[in-house]
PDB file of N, CA and C in Angstrom:
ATOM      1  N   UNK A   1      90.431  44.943 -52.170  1.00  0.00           N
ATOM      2  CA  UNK A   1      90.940  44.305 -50.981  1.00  0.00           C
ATOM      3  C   UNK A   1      91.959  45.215 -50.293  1.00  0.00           C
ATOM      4  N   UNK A   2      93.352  45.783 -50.928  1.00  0.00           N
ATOM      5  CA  UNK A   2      93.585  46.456 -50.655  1.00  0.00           C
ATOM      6  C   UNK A   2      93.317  47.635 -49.777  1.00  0.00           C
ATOM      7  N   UNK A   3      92.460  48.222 -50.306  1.00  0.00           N
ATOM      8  CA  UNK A   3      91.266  49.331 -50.022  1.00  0.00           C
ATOM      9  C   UNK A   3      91.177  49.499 -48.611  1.00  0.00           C
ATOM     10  N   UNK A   4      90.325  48.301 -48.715  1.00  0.00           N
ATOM     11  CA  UNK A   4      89.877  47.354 -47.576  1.00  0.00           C
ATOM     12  C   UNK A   4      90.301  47.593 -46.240  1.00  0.00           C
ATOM     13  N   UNK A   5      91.906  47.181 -46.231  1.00  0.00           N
ATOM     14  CA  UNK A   5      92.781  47.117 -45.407  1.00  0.00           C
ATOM     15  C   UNK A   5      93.361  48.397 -44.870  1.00  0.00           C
ATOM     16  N   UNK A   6      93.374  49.391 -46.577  1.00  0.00           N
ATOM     17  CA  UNK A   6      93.800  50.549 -45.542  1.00  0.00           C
ATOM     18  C   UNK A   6      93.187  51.404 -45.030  1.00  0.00           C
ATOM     19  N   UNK A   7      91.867  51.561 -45.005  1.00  0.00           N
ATOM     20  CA  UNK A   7      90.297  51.794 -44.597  1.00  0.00           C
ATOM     21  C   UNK A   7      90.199  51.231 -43.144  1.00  0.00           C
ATOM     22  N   UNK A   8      90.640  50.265 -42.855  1.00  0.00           N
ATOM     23  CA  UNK A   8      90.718  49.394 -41.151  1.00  0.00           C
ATOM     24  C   UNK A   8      91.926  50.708 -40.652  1.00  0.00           C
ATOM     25  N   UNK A   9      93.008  50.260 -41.277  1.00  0.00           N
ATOM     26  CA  UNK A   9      94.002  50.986 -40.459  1.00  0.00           C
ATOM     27  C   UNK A   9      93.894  52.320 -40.098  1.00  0.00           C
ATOM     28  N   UNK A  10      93.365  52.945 -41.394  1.00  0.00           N
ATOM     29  CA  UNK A  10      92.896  54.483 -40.961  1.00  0.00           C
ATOM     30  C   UNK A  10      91.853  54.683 -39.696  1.00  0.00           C
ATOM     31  N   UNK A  11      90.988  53.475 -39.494  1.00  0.00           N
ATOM     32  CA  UNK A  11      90.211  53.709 -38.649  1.00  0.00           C
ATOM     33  C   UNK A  11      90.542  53.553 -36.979  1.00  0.00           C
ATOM     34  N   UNK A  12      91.451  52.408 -37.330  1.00  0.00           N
ATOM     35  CA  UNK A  12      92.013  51.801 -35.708  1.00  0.00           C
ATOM     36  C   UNK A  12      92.808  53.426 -35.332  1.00  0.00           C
ATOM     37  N   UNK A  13      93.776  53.852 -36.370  1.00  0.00           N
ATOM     38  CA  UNK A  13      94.420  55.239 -35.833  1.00  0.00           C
ATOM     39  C   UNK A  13      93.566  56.130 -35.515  1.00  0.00           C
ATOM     40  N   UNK A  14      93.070  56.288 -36.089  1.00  0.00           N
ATOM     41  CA  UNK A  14      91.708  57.284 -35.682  1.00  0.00           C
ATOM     42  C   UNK A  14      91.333  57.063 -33.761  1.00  0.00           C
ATOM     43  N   UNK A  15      91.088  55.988 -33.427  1.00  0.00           N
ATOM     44  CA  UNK A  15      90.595  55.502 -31.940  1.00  0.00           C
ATOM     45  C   UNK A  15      91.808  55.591 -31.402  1.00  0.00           C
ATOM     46  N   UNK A  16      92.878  55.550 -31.385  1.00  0.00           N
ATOM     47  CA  UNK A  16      94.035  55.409 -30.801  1.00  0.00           C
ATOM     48  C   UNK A  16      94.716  57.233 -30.348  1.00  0.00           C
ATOM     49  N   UNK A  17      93.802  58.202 -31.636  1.00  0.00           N
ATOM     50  CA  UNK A  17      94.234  59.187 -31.467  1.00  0.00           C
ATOM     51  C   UNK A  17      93.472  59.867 -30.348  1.00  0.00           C
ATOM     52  N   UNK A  18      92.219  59.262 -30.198  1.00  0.00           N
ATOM     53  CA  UNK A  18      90.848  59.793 -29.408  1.00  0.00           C
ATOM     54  C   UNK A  18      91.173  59.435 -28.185  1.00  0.00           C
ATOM     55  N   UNK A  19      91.873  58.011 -27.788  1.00  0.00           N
ATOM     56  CA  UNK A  19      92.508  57.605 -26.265  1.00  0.00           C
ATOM     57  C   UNK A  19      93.598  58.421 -25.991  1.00  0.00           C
ATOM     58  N   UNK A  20      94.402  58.778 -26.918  1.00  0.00           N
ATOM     59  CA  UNK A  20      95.353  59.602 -26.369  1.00  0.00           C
ATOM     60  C   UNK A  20      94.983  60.981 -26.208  1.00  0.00           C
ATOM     61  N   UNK A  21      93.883  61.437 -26.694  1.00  0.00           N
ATOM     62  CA  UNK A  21      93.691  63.058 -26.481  1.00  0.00           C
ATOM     63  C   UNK A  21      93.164  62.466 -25.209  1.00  0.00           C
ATOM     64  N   UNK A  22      92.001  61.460 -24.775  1.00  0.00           N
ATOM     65  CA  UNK A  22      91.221  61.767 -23.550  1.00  0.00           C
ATOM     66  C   UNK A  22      92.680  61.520 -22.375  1.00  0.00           C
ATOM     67  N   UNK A  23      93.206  60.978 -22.671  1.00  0.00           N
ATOM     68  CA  UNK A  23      94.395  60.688 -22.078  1.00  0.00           C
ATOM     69  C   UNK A  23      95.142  61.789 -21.342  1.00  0.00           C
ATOM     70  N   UNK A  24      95.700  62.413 -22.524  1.00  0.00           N
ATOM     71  CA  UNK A  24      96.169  64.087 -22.012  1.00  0.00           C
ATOM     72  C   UNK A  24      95.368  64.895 -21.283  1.00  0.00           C
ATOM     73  N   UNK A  25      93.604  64.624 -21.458  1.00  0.00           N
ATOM     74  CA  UNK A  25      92.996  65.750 -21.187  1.00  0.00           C
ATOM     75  C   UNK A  25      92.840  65.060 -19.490  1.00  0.00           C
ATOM     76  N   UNK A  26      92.899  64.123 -19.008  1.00  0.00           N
ATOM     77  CA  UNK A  26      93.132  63.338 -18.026  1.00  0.00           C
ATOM     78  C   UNK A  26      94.053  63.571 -16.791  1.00  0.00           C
ATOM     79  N   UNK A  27      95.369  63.660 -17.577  1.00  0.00           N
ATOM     80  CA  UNK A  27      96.647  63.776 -17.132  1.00  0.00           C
ATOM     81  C   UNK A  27      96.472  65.495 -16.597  1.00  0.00           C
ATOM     82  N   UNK A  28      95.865  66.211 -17.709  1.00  0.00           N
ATOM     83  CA  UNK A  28      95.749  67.936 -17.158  1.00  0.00           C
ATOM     84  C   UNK A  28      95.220  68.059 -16.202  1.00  0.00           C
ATOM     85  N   UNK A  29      93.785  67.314 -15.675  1.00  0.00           N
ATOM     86  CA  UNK A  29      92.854  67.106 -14.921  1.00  0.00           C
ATOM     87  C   UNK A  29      93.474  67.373 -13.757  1.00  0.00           C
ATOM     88  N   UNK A  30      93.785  65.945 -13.535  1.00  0.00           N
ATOM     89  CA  UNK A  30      94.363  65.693 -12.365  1.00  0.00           C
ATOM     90  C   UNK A  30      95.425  66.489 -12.079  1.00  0.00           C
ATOM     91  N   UNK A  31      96.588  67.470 -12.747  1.00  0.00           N
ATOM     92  CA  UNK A  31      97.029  68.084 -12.535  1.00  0.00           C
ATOM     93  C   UNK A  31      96.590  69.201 -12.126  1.00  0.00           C
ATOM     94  N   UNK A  32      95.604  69.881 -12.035  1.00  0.00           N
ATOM     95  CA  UNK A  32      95.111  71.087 -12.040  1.00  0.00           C
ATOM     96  C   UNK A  32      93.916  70.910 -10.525  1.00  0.00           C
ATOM     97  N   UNK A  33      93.406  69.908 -10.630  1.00  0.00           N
ATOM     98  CA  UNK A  33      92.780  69.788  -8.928  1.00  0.00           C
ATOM     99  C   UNK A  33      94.189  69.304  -8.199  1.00  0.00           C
ATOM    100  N   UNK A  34      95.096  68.591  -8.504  1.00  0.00           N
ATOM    101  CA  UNK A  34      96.094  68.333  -7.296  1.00  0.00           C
ATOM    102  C   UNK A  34      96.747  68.933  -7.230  1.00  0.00           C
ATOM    103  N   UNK A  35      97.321  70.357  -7.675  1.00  0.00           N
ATOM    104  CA  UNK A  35      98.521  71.039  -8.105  1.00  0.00           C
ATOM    105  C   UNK A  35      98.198  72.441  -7.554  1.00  0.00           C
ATOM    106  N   UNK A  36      97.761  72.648  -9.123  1.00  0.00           N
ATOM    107  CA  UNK A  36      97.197  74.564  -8.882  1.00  0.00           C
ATOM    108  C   UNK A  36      96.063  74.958  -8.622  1.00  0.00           C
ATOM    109  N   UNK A  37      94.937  73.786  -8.140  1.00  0.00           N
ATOM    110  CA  UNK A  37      93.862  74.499  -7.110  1.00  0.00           C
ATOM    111  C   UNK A  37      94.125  74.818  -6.045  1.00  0.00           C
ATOM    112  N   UNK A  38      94.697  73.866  -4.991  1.00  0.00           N
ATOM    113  CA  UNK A  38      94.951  74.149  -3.829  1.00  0.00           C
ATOM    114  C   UNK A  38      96.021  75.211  -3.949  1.00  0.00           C
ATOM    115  N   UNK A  39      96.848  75.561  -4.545  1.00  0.00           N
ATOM    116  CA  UNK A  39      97.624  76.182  -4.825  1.00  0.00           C
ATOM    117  C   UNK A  39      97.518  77.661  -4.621  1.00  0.00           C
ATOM    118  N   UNK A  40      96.190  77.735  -5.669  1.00  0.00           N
ATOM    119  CA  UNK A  40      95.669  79.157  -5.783  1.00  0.00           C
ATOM    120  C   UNK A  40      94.394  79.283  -4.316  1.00  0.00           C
ATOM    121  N   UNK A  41      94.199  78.081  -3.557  1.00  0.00           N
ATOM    122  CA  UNK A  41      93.349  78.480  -2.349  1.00  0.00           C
ATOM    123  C   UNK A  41      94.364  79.327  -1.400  1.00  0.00           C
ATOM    124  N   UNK A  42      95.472  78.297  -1.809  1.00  0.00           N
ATOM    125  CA  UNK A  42      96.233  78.810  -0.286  1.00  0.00           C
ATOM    126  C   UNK A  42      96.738  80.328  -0.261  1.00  0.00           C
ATOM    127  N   UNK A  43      96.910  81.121  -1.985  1.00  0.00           N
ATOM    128  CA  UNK A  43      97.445  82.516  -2.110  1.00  0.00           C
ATOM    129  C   UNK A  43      96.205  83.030  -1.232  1.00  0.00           C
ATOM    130  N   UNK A  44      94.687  82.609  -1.708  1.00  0.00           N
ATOM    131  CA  UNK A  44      93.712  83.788  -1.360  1.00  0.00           C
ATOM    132  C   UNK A  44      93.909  83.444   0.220  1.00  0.00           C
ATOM    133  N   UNK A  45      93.629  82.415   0.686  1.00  0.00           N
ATOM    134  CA  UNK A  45      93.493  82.482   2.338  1.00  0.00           C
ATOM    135  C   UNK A  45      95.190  83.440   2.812  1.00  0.00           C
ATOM    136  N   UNK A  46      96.110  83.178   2.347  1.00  0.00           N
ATOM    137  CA  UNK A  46      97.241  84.278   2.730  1.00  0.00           C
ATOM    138  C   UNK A  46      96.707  85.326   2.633  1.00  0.00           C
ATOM    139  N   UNK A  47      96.412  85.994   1.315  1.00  0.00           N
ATOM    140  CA  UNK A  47      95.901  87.100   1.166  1.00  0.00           C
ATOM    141  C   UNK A  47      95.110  87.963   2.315  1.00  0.00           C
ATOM    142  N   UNK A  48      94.552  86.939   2.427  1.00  0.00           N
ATOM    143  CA  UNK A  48      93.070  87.524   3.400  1.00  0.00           C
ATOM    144  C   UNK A  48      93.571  87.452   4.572  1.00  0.00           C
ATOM    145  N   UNK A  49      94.337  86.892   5.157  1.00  0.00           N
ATOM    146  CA  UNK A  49      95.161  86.771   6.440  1.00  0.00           C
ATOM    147  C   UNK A  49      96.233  88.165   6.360  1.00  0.00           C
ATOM    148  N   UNK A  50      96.523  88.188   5.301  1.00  0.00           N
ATOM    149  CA  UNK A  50      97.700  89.613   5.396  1.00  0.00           C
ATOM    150  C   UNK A  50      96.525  91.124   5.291  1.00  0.00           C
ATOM    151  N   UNK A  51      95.171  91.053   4.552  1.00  0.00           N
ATOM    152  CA  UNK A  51      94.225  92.365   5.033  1.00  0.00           C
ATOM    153  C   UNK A  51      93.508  92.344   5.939  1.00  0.00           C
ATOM    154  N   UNK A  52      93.721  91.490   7.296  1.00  0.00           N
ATOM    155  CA  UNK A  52      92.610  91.160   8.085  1.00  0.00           C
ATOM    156  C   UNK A  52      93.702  91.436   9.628  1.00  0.00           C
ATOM    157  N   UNK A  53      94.801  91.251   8.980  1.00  0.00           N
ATOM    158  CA  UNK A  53      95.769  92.175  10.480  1.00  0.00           C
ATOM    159  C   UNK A  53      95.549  93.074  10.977  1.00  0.00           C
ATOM    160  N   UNK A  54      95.490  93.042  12.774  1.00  0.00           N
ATOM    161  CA  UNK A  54      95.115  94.569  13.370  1.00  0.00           C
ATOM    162  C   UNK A  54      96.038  94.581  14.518  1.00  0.00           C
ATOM    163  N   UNK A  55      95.893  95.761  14.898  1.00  0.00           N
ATOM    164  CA  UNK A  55      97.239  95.977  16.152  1.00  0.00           C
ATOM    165  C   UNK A  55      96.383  94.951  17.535  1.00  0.00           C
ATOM    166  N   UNK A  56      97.646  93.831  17.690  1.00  0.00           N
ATOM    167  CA  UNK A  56      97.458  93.380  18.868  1.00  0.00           C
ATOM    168  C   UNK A  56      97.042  91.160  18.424  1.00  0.00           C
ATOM    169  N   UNK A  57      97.457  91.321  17.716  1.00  0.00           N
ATOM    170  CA  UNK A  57      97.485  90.196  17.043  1.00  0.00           C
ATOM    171  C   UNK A  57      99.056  89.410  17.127  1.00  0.00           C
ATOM    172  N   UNK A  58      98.777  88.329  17.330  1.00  0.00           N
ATOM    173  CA  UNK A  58      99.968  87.785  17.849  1.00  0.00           C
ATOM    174  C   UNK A  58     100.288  86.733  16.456  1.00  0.00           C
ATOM    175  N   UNK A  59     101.393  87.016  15.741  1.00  0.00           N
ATOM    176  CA  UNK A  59     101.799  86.390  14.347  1.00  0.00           C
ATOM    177  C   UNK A  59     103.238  85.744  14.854  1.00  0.00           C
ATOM    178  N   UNK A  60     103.723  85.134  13.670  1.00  0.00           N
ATOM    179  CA  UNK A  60     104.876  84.557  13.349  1.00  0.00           C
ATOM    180  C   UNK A  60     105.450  84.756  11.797  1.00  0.00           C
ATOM    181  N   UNK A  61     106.367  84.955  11.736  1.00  0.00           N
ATOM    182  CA  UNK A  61     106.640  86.070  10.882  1.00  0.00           C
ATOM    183  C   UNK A  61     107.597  84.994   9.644  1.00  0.00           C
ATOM    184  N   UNK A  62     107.753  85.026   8.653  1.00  0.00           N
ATOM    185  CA  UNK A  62     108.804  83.762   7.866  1.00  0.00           C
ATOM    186  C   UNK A  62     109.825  83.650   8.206  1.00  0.00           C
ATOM    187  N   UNK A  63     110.419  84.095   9.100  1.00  0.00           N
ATOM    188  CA  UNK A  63     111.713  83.747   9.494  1.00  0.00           C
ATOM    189  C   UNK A  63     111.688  83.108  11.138  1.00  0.00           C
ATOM    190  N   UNK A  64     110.329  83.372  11.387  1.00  0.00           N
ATOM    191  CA  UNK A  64     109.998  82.448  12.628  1.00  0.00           C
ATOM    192  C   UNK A  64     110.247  83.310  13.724  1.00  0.00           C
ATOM    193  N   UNK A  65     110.015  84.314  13.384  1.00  0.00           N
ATOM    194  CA  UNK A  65     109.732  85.642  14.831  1.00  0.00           C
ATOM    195  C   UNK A  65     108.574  85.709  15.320  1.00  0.00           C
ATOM    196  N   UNK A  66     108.598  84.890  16.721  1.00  0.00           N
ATOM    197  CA  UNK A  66     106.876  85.345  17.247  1.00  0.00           C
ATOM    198  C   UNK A  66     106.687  86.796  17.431  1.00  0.00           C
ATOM    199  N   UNK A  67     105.951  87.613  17.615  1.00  0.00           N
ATOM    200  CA  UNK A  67     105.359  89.112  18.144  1.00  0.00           C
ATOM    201  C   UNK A  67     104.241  89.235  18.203  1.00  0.00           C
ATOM    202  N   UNK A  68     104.223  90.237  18.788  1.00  0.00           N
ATOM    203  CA  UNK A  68     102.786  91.052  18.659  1.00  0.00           C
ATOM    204  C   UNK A  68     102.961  92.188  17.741  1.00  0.00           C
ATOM    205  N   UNK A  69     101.397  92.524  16.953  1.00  0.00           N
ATOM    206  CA  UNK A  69     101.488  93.627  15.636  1.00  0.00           C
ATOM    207  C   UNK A  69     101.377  94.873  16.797  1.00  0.00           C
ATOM    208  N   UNK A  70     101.917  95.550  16.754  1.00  0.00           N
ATOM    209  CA  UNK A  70     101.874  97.274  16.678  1.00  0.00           C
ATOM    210  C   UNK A  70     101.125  97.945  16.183  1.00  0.00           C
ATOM    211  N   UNK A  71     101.715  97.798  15.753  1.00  0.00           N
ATOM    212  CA  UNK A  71     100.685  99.357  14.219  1.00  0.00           C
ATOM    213  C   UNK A  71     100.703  98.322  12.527  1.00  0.00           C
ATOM    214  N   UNK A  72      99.552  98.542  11.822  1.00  0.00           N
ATOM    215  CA  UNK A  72      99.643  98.115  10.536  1.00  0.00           C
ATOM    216  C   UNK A  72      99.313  99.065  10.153  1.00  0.00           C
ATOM    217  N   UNK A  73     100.470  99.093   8.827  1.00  0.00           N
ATOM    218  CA  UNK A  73     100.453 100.295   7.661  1.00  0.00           C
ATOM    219  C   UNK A  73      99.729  99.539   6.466  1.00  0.00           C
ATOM    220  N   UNK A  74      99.593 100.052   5.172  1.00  0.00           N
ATOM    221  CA  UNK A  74      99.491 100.065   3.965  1.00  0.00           C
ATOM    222  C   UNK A  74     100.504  98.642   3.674  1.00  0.00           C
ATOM    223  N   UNK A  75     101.834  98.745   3.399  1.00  0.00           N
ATOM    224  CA  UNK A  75     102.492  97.522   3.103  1.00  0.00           C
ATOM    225  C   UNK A  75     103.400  96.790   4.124  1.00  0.00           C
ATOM    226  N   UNK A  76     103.503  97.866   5.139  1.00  0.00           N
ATOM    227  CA  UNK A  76     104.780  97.281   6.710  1.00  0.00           C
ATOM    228  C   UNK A  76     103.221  96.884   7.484  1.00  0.00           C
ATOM    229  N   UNK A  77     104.200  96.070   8.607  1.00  0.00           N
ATOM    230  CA  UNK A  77     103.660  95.784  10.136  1.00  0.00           C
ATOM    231  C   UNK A  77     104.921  95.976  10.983  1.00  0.00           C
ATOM    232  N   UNK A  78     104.339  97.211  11.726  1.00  0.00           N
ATOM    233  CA  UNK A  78     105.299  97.013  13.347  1.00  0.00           C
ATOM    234  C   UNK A  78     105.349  96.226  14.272  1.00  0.00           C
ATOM    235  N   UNK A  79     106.442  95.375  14.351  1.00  0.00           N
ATOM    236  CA  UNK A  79     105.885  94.148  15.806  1.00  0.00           C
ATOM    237  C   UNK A  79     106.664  94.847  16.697  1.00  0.00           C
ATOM    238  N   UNK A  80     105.775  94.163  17.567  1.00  0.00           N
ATOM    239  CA  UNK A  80     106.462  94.517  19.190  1.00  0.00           C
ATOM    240  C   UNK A  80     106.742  93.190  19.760  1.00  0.00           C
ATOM    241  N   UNK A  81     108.570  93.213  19.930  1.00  0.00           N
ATOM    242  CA  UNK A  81     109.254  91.667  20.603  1.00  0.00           C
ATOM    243  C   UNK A  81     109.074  91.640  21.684  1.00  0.00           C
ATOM    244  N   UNK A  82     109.384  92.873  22.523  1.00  0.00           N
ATOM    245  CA  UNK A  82     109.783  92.346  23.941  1.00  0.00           C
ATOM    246  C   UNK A  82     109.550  94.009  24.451  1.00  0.00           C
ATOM    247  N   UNK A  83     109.771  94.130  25.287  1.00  0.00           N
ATOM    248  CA  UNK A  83     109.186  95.280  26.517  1.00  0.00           C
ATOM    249  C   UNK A  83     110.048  96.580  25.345  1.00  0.00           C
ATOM    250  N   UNK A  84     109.333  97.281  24.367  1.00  0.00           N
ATOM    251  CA  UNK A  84     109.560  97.890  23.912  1.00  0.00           C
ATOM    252  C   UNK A  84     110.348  97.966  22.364  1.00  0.00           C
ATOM    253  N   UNK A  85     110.958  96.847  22.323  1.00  0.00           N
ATOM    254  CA  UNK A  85     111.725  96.398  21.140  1.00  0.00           C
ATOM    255  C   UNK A  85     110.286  96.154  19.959  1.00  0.00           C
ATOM    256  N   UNK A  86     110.603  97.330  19.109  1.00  0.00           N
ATOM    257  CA  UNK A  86     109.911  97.261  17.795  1.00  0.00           C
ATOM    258  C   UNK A  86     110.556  96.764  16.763  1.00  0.00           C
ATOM    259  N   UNK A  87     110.103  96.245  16.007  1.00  0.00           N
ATOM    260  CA  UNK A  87     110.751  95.905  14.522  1.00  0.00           C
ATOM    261  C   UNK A  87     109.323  95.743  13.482  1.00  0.00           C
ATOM    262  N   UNK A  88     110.270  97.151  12.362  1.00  0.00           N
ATOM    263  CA  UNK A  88     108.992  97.055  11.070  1.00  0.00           C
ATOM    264  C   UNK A  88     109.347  96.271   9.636  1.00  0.00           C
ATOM    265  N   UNK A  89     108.582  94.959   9.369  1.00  0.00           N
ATOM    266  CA  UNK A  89     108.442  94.569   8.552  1.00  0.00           C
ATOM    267  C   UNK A  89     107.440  94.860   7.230  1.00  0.00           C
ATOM    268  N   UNK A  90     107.883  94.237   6.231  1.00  0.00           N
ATOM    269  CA  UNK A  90     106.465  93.955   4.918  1.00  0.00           C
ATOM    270  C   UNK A  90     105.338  92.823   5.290  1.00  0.00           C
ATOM    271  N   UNK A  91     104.541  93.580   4.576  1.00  0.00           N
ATOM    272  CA  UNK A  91     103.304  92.390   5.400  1.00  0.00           C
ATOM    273  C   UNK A  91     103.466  91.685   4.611  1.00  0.00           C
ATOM    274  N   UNK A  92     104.017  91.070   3.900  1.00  0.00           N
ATOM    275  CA  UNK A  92     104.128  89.695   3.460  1.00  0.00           C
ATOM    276  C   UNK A  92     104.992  89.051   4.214  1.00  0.00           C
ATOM    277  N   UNK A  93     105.829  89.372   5.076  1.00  0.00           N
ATOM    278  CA  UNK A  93     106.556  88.809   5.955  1.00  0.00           C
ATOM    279  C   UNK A  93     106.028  87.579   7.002  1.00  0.00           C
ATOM    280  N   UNK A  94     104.471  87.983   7.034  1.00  0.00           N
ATOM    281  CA  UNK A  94     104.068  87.804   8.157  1.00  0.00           C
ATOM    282  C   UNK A  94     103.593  86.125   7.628  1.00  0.00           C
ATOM    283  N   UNK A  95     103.762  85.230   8.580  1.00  0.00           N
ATOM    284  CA  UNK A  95     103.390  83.647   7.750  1.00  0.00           C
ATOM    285  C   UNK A  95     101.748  83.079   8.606  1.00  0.00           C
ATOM    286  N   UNK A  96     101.841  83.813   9.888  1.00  0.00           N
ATOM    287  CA  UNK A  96     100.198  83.427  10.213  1.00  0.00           C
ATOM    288  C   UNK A  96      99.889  83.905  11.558  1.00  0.00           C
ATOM    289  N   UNK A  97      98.990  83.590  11.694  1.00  0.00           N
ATOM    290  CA  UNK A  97      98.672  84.338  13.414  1.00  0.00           C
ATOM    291  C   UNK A  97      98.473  83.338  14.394  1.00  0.00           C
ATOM    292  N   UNK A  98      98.747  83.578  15.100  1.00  0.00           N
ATOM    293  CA  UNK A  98      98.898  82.519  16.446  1.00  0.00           C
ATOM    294  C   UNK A  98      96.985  82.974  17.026  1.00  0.00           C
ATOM    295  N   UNK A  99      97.076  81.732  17.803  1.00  0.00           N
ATOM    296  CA  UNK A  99      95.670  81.789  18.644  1.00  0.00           C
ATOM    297  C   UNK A  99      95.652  82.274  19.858  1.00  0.00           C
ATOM    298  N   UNK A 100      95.002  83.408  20.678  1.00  0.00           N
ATOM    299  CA  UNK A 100      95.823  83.431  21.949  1.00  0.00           C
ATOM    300  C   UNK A 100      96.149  84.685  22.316  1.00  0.00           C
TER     301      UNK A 100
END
């Protein structure tokens, strides 16, 4: 009888351990499509927005400088502000391109 009883209990723990793994594996789930997928879309579309710059492209820059690109180097972009006023940044500086 004994036996019995602790033969049930071993078993109920057993199912209790199986809800809590699907549980966790659940909780990761949803963390990983709501979190660090979009996450990792948004590096590549940056990415591809920072090798796809060419002179004459009109950006906004992270600190919220509109311009036009100048010249693109290797890791800078030259903008052009205003009737001659250059300024050279890192192309990571740059936060997106305007339409236009």
């Amino acid at each position: 009888m004994k036996f019995s009883l602790l033969a049930q209990a071993a078993a109920g723990g057993s199912e209790a351990m199986i809800y809590q793994v699907v549980m966790w594996v659940g909780i990761i789930g949803v963390f990983y499509f709501f979190m660090i997928r979009p996450q990792q879309k948004k590096q590549k579309e940056q990415k591809e927005l920072l090798n796809n710059l060419k002179k004459g492209d009109q950006v906004v820059t992270i600190g919220g400088i509109h311009a036009r690109i100048y010249t693109v180097e290797e890791n800078t972009v030259t903008l052009e502000l205003d009737k001659g006023v250059k300024l050279t940044v890192d192309k990571s500086a740059v936060s997106r391109t305007i339409a236009g």
